[in-house]
N, C-alpha and C. Protein backbone atom coordinates (compact mmCIF):
# COMPACT_ATOMS: atom_id res chain seq x y z
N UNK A 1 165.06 112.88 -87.06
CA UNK A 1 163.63 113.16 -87.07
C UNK A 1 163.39 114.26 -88.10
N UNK A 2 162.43 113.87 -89.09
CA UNK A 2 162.84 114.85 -90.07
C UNK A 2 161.51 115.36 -90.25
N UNK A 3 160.39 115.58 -89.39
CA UNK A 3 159.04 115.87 -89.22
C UNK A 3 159.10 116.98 -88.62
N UNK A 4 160.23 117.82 -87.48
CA UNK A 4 159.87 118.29 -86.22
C UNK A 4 160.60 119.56 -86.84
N UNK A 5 160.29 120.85 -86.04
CA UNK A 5 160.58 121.86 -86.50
C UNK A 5 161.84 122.49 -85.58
N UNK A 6 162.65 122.45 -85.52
CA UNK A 6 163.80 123.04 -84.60
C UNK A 6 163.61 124.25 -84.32
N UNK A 7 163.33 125.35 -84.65
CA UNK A 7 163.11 126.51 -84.41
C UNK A 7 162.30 126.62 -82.84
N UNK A 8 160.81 125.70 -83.18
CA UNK A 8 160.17 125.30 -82.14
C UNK A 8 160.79 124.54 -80.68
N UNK A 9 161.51 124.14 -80.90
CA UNK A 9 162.40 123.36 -80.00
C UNK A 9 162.97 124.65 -78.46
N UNK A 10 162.02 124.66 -77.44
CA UNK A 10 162.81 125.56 -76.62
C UNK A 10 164.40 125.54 -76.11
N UNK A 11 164.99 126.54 -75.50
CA UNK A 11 166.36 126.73 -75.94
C UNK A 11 166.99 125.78 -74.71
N UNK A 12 166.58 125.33 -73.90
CA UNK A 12 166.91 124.40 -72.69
C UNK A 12 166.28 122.87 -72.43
N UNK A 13 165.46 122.85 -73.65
CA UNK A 13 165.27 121.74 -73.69
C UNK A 13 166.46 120.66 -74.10
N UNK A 14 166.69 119.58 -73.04
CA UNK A 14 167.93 119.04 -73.20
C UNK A 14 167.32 117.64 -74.53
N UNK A 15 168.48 117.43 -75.21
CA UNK A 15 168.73 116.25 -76.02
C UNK A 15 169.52 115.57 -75.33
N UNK A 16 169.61 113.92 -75.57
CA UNK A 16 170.06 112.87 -75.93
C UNK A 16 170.61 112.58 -76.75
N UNK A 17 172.52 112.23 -76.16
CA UNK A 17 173.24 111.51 -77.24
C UNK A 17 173.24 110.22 -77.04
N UNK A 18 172.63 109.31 -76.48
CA UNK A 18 173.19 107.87 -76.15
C UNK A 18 171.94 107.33 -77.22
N UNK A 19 172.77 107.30 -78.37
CA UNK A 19 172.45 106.47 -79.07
C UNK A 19 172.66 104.91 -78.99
N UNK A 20 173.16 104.53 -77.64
CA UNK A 20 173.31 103.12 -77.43
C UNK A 20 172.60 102.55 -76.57
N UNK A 21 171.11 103.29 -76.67
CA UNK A 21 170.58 103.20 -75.41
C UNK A 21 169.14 102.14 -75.77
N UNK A 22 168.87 101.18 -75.38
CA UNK A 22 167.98 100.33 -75.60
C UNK A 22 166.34 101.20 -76.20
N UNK A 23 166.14 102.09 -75.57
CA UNK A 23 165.00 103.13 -75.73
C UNK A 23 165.10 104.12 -76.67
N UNK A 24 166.35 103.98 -77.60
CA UNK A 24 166.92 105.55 -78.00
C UNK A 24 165.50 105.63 -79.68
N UNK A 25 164.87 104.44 -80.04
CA UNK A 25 164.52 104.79 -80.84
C UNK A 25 163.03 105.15 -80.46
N UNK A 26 162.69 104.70 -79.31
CA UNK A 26 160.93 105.61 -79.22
C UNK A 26 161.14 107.09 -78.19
N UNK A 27 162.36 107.15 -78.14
CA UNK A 27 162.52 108.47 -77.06
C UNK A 27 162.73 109.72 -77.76
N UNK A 28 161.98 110.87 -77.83
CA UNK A 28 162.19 111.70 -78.61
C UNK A 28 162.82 112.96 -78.32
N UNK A 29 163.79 112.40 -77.19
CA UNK A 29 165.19 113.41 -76.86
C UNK A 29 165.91 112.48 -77.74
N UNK A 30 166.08 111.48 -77.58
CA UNK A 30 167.46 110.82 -78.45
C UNK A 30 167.04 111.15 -79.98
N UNK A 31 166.13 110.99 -80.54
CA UNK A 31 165.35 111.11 -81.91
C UNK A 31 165.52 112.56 -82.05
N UNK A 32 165.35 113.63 -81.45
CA UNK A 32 165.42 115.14 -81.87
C UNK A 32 167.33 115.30 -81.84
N UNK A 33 168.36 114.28 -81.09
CA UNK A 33 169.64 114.89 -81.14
C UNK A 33 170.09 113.89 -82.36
N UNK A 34 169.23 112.98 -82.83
CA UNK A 34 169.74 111.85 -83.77
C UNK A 34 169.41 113.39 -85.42
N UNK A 35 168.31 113.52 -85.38
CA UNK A 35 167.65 114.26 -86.57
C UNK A 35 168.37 115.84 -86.56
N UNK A 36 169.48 116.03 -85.31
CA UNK A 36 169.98 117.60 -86.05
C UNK A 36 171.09 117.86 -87.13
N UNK A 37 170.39 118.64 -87.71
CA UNK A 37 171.37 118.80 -88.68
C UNK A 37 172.43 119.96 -88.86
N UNK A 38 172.98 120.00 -89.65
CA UNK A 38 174.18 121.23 -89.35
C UNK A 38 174.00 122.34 -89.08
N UNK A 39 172.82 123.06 -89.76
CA UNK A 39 172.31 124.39 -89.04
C UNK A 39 171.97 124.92 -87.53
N UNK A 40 171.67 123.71 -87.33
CA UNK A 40 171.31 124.01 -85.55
C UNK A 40 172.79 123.98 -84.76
N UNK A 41 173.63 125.00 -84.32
CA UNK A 41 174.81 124.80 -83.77
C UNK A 41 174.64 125.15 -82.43
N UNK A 42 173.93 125.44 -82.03
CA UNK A 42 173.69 125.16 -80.43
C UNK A 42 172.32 124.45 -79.82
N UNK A 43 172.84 123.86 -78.40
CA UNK A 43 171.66 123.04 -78.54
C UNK A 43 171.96 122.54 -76.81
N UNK A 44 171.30 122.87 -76.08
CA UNK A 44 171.39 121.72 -74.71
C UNK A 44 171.71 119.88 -75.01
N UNK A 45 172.23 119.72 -74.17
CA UNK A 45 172.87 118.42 -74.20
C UNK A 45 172.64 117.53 -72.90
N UNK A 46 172.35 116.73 -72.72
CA UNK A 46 171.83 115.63 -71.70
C UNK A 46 173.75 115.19 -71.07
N UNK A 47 174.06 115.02 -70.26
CA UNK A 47 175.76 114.36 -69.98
C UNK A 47 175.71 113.01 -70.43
N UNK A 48 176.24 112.63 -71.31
CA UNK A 48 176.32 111.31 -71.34
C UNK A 48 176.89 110.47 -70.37
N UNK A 49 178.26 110.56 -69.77
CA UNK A 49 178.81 109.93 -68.76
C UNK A 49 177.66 109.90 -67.77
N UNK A 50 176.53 110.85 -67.51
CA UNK A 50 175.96 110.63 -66.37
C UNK A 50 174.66 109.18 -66.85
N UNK A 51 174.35 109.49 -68.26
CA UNK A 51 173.15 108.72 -69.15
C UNK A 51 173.92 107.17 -68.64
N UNK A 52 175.24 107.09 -68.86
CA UNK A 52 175.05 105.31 -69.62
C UNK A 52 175.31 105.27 -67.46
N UNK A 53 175.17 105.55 -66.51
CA UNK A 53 174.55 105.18 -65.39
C UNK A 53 173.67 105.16 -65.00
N UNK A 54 172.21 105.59 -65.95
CA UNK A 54 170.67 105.36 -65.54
C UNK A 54 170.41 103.82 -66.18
N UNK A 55 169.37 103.10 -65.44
CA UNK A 55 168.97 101.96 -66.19
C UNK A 55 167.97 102.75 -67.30
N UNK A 56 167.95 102.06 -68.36
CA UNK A 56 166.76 102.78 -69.59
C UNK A 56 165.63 102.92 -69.30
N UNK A 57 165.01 101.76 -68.37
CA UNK A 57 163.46 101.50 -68.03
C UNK A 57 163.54 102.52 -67.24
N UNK A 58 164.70 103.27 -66.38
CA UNK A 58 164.28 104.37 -65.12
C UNK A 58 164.28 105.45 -65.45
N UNK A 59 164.53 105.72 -66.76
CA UNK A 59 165.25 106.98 -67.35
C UNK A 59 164.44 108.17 -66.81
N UNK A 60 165.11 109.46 -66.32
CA UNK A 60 164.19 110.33 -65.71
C UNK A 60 163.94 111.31 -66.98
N UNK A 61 164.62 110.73 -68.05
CA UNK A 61 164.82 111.92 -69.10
C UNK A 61 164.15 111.36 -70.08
N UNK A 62 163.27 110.31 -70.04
CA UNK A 62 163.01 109.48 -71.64
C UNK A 62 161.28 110.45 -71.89
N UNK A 63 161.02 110.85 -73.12
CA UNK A 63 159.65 111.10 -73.64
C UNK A 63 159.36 110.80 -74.78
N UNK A 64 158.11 109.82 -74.98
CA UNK A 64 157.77 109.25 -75.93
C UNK A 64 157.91 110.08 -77.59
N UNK A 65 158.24 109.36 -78.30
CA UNK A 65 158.41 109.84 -79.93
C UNK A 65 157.22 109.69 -80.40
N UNK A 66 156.07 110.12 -79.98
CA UNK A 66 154.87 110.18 -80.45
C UNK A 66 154.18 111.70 -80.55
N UNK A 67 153.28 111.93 -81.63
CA UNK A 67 153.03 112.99 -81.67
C UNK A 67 151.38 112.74 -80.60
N UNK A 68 151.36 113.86 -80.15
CA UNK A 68 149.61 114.13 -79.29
C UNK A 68 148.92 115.34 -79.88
N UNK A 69 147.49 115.18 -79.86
CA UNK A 69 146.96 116.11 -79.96
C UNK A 69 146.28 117.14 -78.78
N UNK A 70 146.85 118.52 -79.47
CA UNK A 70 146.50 119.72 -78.85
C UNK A 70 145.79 120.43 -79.47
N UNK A 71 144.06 120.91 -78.31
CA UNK A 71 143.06 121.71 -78.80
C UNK A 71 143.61 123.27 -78.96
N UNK A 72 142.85 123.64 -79.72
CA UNK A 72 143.26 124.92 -79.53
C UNK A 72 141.45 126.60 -79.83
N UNK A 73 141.48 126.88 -78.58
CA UNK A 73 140.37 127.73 -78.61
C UNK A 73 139.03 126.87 -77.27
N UNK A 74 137.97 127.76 -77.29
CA UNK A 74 137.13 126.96 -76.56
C UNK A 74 135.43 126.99 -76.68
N UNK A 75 135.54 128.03 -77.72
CA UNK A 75 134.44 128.44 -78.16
C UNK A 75 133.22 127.22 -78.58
N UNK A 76 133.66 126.51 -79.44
CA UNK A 76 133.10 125.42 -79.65
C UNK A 76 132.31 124.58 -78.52
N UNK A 77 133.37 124.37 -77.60
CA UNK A 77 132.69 123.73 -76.37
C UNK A 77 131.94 124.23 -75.52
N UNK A 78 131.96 125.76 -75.69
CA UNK A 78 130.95 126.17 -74.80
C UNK A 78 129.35 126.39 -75.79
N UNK A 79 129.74 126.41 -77.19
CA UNK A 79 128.53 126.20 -77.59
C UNK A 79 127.92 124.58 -77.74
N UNK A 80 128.61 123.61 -77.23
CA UNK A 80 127.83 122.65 -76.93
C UNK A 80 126.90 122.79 -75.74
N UNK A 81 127.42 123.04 -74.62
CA UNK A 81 127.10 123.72 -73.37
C UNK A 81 126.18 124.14 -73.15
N UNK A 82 125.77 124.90 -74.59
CA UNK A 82 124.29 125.90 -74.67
C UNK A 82 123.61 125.14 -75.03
N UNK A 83 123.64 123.69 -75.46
CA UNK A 83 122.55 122.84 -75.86
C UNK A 83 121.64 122.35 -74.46
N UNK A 84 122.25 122.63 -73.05
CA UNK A 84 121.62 122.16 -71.75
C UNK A 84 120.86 123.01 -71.26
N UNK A 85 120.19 122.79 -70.59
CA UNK A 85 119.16 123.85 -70.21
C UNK A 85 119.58 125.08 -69.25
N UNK A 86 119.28 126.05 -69.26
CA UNK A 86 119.91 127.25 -68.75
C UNK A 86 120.97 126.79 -67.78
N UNK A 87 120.34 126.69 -66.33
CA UNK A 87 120.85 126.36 -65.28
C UNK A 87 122.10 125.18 -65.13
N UNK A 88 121.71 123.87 -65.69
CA UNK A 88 122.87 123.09 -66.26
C UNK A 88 123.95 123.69 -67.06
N UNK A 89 123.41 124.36 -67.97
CA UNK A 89 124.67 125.12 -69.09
C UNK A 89 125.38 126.10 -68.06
N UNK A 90 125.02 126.82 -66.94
CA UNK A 90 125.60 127.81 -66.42
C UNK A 90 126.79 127.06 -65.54
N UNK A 91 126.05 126.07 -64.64
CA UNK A 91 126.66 125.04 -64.00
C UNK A 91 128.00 124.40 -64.58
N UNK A 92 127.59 123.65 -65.99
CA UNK A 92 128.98 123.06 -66.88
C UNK A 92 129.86 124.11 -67.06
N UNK A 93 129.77 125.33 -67.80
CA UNK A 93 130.27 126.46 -68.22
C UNK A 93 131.39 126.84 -67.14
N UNK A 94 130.75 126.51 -65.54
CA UNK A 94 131.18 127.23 -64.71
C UNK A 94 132.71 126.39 -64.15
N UNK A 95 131.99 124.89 -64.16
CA UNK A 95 132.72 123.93 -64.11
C UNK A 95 133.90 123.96 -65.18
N UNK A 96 134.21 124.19 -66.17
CA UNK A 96 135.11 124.50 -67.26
C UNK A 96 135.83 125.27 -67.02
N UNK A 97 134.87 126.87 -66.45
CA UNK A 97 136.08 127.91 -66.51
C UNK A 97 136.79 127.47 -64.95
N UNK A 98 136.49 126.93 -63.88
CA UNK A 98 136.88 126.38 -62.79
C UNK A 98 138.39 125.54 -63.15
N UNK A 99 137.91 124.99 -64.32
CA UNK A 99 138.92 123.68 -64.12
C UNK A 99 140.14 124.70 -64.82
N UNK A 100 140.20 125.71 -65.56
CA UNK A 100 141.36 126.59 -65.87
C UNK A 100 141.87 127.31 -65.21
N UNK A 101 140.81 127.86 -64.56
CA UNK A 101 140.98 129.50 -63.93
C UNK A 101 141.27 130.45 -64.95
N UNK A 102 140.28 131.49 -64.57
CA UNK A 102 140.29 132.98 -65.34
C UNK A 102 141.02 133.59 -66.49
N UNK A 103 142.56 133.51 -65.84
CA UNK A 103 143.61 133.92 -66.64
C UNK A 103 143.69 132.83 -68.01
N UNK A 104 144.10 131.69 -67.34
CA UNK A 104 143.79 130.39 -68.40
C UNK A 104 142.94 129.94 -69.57
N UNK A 105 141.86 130.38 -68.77
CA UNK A 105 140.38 130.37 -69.54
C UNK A 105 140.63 131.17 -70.77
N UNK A 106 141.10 132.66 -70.61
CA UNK A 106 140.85 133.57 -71.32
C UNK A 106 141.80 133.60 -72.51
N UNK A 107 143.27 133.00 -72.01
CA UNK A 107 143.95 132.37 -72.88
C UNK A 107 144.03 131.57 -73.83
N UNK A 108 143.17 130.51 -73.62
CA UNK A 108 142.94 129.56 -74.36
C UNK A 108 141.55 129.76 -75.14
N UNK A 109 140.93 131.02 -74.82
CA UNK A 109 139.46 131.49 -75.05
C UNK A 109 140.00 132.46 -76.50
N UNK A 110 141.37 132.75 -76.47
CA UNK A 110 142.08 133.88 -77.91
C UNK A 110 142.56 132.92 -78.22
N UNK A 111 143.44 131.72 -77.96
CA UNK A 111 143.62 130.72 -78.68
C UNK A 111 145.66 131.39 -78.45
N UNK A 112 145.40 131.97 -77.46
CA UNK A 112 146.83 132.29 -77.07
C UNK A 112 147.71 131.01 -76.28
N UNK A 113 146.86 129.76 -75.87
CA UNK A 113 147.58 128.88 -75.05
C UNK A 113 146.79 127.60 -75.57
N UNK A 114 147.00 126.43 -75.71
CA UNK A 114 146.70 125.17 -76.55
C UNK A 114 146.06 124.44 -75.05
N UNK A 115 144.91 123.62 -75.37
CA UNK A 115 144.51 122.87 -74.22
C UNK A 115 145.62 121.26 -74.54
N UNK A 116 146.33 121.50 -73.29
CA UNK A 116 146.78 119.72 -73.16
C UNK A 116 145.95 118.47 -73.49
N UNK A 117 146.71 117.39 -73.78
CA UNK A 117 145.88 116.27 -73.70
C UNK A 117 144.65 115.97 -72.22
N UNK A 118 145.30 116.21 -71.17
CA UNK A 118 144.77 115.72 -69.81
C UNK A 118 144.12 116.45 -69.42
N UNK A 119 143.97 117.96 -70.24
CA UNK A 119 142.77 118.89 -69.80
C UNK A 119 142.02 118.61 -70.53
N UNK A 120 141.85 118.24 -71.98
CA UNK A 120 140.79 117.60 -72.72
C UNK A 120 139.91 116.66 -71.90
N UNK A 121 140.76 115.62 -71.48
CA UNK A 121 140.17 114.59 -70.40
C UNK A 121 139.62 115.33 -69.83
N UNK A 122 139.78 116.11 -69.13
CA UNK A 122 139.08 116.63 -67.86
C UNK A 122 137.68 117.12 -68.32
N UNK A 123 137.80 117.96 -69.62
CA UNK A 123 136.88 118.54 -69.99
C UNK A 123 135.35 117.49 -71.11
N UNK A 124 135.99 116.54 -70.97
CA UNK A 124 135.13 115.48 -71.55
C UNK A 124 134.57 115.07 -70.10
N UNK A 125 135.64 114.24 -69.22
CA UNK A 125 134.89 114.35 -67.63
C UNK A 125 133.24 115.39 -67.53
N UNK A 126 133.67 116.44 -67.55
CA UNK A 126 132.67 117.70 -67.47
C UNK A 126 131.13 117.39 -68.36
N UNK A 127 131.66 116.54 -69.55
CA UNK A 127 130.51 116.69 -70.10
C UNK A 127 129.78 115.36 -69.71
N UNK A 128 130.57 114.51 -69.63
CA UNK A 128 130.13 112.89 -69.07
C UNK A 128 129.06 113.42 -67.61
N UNK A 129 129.55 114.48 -66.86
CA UNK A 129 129.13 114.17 -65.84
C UNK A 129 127.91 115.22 -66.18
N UNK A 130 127.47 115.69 -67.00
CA UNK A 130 126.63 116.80 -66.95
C UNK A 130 125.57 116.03 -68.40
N UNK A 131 125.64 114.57 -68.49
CA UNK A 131 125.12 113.86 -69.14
C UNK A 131 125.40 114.23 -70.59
N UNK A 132 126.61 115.28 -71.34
CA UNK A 132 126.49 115.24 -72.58
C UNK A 132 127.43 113.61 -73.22
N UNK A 133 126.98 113.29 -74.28
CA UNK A 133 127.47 112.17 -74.48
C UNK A 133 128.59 111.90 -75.27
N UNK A 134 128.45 113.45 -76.37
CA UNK A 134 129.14 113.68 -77.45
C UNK A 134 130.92 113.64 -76.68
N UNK A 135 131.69 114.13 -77.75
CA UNK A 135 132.93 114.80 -77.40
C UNK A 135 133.18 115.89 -77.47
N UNK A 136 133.82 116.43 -76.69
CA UNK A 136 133.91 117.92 -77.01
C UNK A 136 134.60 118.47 -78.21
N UNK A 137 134.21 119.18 -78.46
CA UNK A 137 134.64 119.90 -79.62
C UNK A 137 135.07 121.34 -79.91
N UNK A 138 136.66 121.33 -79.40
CA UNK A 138 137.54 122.67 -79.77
C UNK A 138 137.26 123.28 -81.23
N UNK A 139 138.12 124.05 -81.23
CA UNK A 139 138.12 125.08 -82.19
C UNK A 139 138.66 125.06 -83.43
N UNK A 140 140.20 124.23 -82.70
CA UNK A 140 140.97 123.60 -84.29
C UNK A 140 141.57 122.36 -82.72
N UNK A 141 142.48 121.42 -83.77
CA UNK A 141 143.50 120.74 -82.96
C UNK A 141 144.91 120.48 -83.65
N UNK A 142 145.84 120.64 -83.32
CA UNK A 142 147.07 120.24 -84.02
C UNK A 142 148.12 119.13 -82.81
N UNK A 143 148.57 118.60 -84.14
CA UNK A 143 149.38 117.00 -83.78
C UNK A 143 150.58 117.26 -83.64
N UNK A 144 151.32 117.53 -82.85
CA UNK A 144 152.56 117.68 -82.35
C UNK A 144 153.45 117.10 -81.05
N UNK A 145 154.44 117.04 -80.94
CA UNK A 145 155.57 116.52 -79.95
C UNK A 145 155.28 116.83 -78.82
N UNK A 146 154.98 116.45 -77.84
CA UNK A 146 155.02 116.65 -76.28
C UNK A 146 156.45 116.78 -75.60
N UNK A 147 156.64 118.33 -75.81
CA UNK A 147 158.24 118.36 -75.31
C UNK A 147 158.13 118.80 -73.80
């Protein structure tokens, strides 16, 4: 994998050696232990003897080789927010910082923590249900590995 940044790679995140594995090319544990290269000399390791006894379809260890996008900030969306009328905007607003909680909120409010894919969902939910039609709209977003 010659896209992904190893540095980024946390230090317990396990790889995949079974390169003989029916899944090994959309799985991006097998794809991150296929793409290391000599500089990286340490690295968690998946057991293989234990791998070639999972069926592939059951794998408890397989994650897609696809990149997702992650928001980042929240500012934006709360100035959509202000387009509703007081009471609604206070309501959605409230509903938002609800669905994080405080600490969360404020995190992702400095742009210290990235909103997931499934909190996006949630937060489109929020606007569906508060009749906005648009999409929401973070601050920046970046396309990266779901490790």
């Amino acid at each position: 994998m010659t896209d992904f940044d190893y540095t980024r790679l946390p230090a317990y995140y396990a790889l995949c050696p079974l390169s003989a594995c029916p899944r090994a090319a959309e799985c991006l544990r097998q794809c991150l232990y296929e793409g290391l290269t000599a500089d990286v000399t340490d690295f968690c390791c998946l057991n293989l003897r234990a791998l070639r006894t999972v069926a592939s379809a059951d794998c408890p260890h397989f994650r897609p080789a696809v990149k997702v996008r992650f928001a980042w900030g929240i500012k934006g969306v709360l100035s959509q927010l202000e387009q509703l009328p007081y009471g609604q905007a206070r309501d959605a607003r409230d509903a938002v910082y609800g669905l994080f909680g405080r600490n969360i909120f404020y995190r992702i409010r400095q742009e210290k923590r990235h909103v997931l894919p499934d909190e996006q969902e949630r937060v489109r939910r929020i606007f569906r249900r508060f009749g906005i039609a648009e999409e929401p709209r973070f601050d920046r977003y970046e396309y990266r590995y779901d490790l």
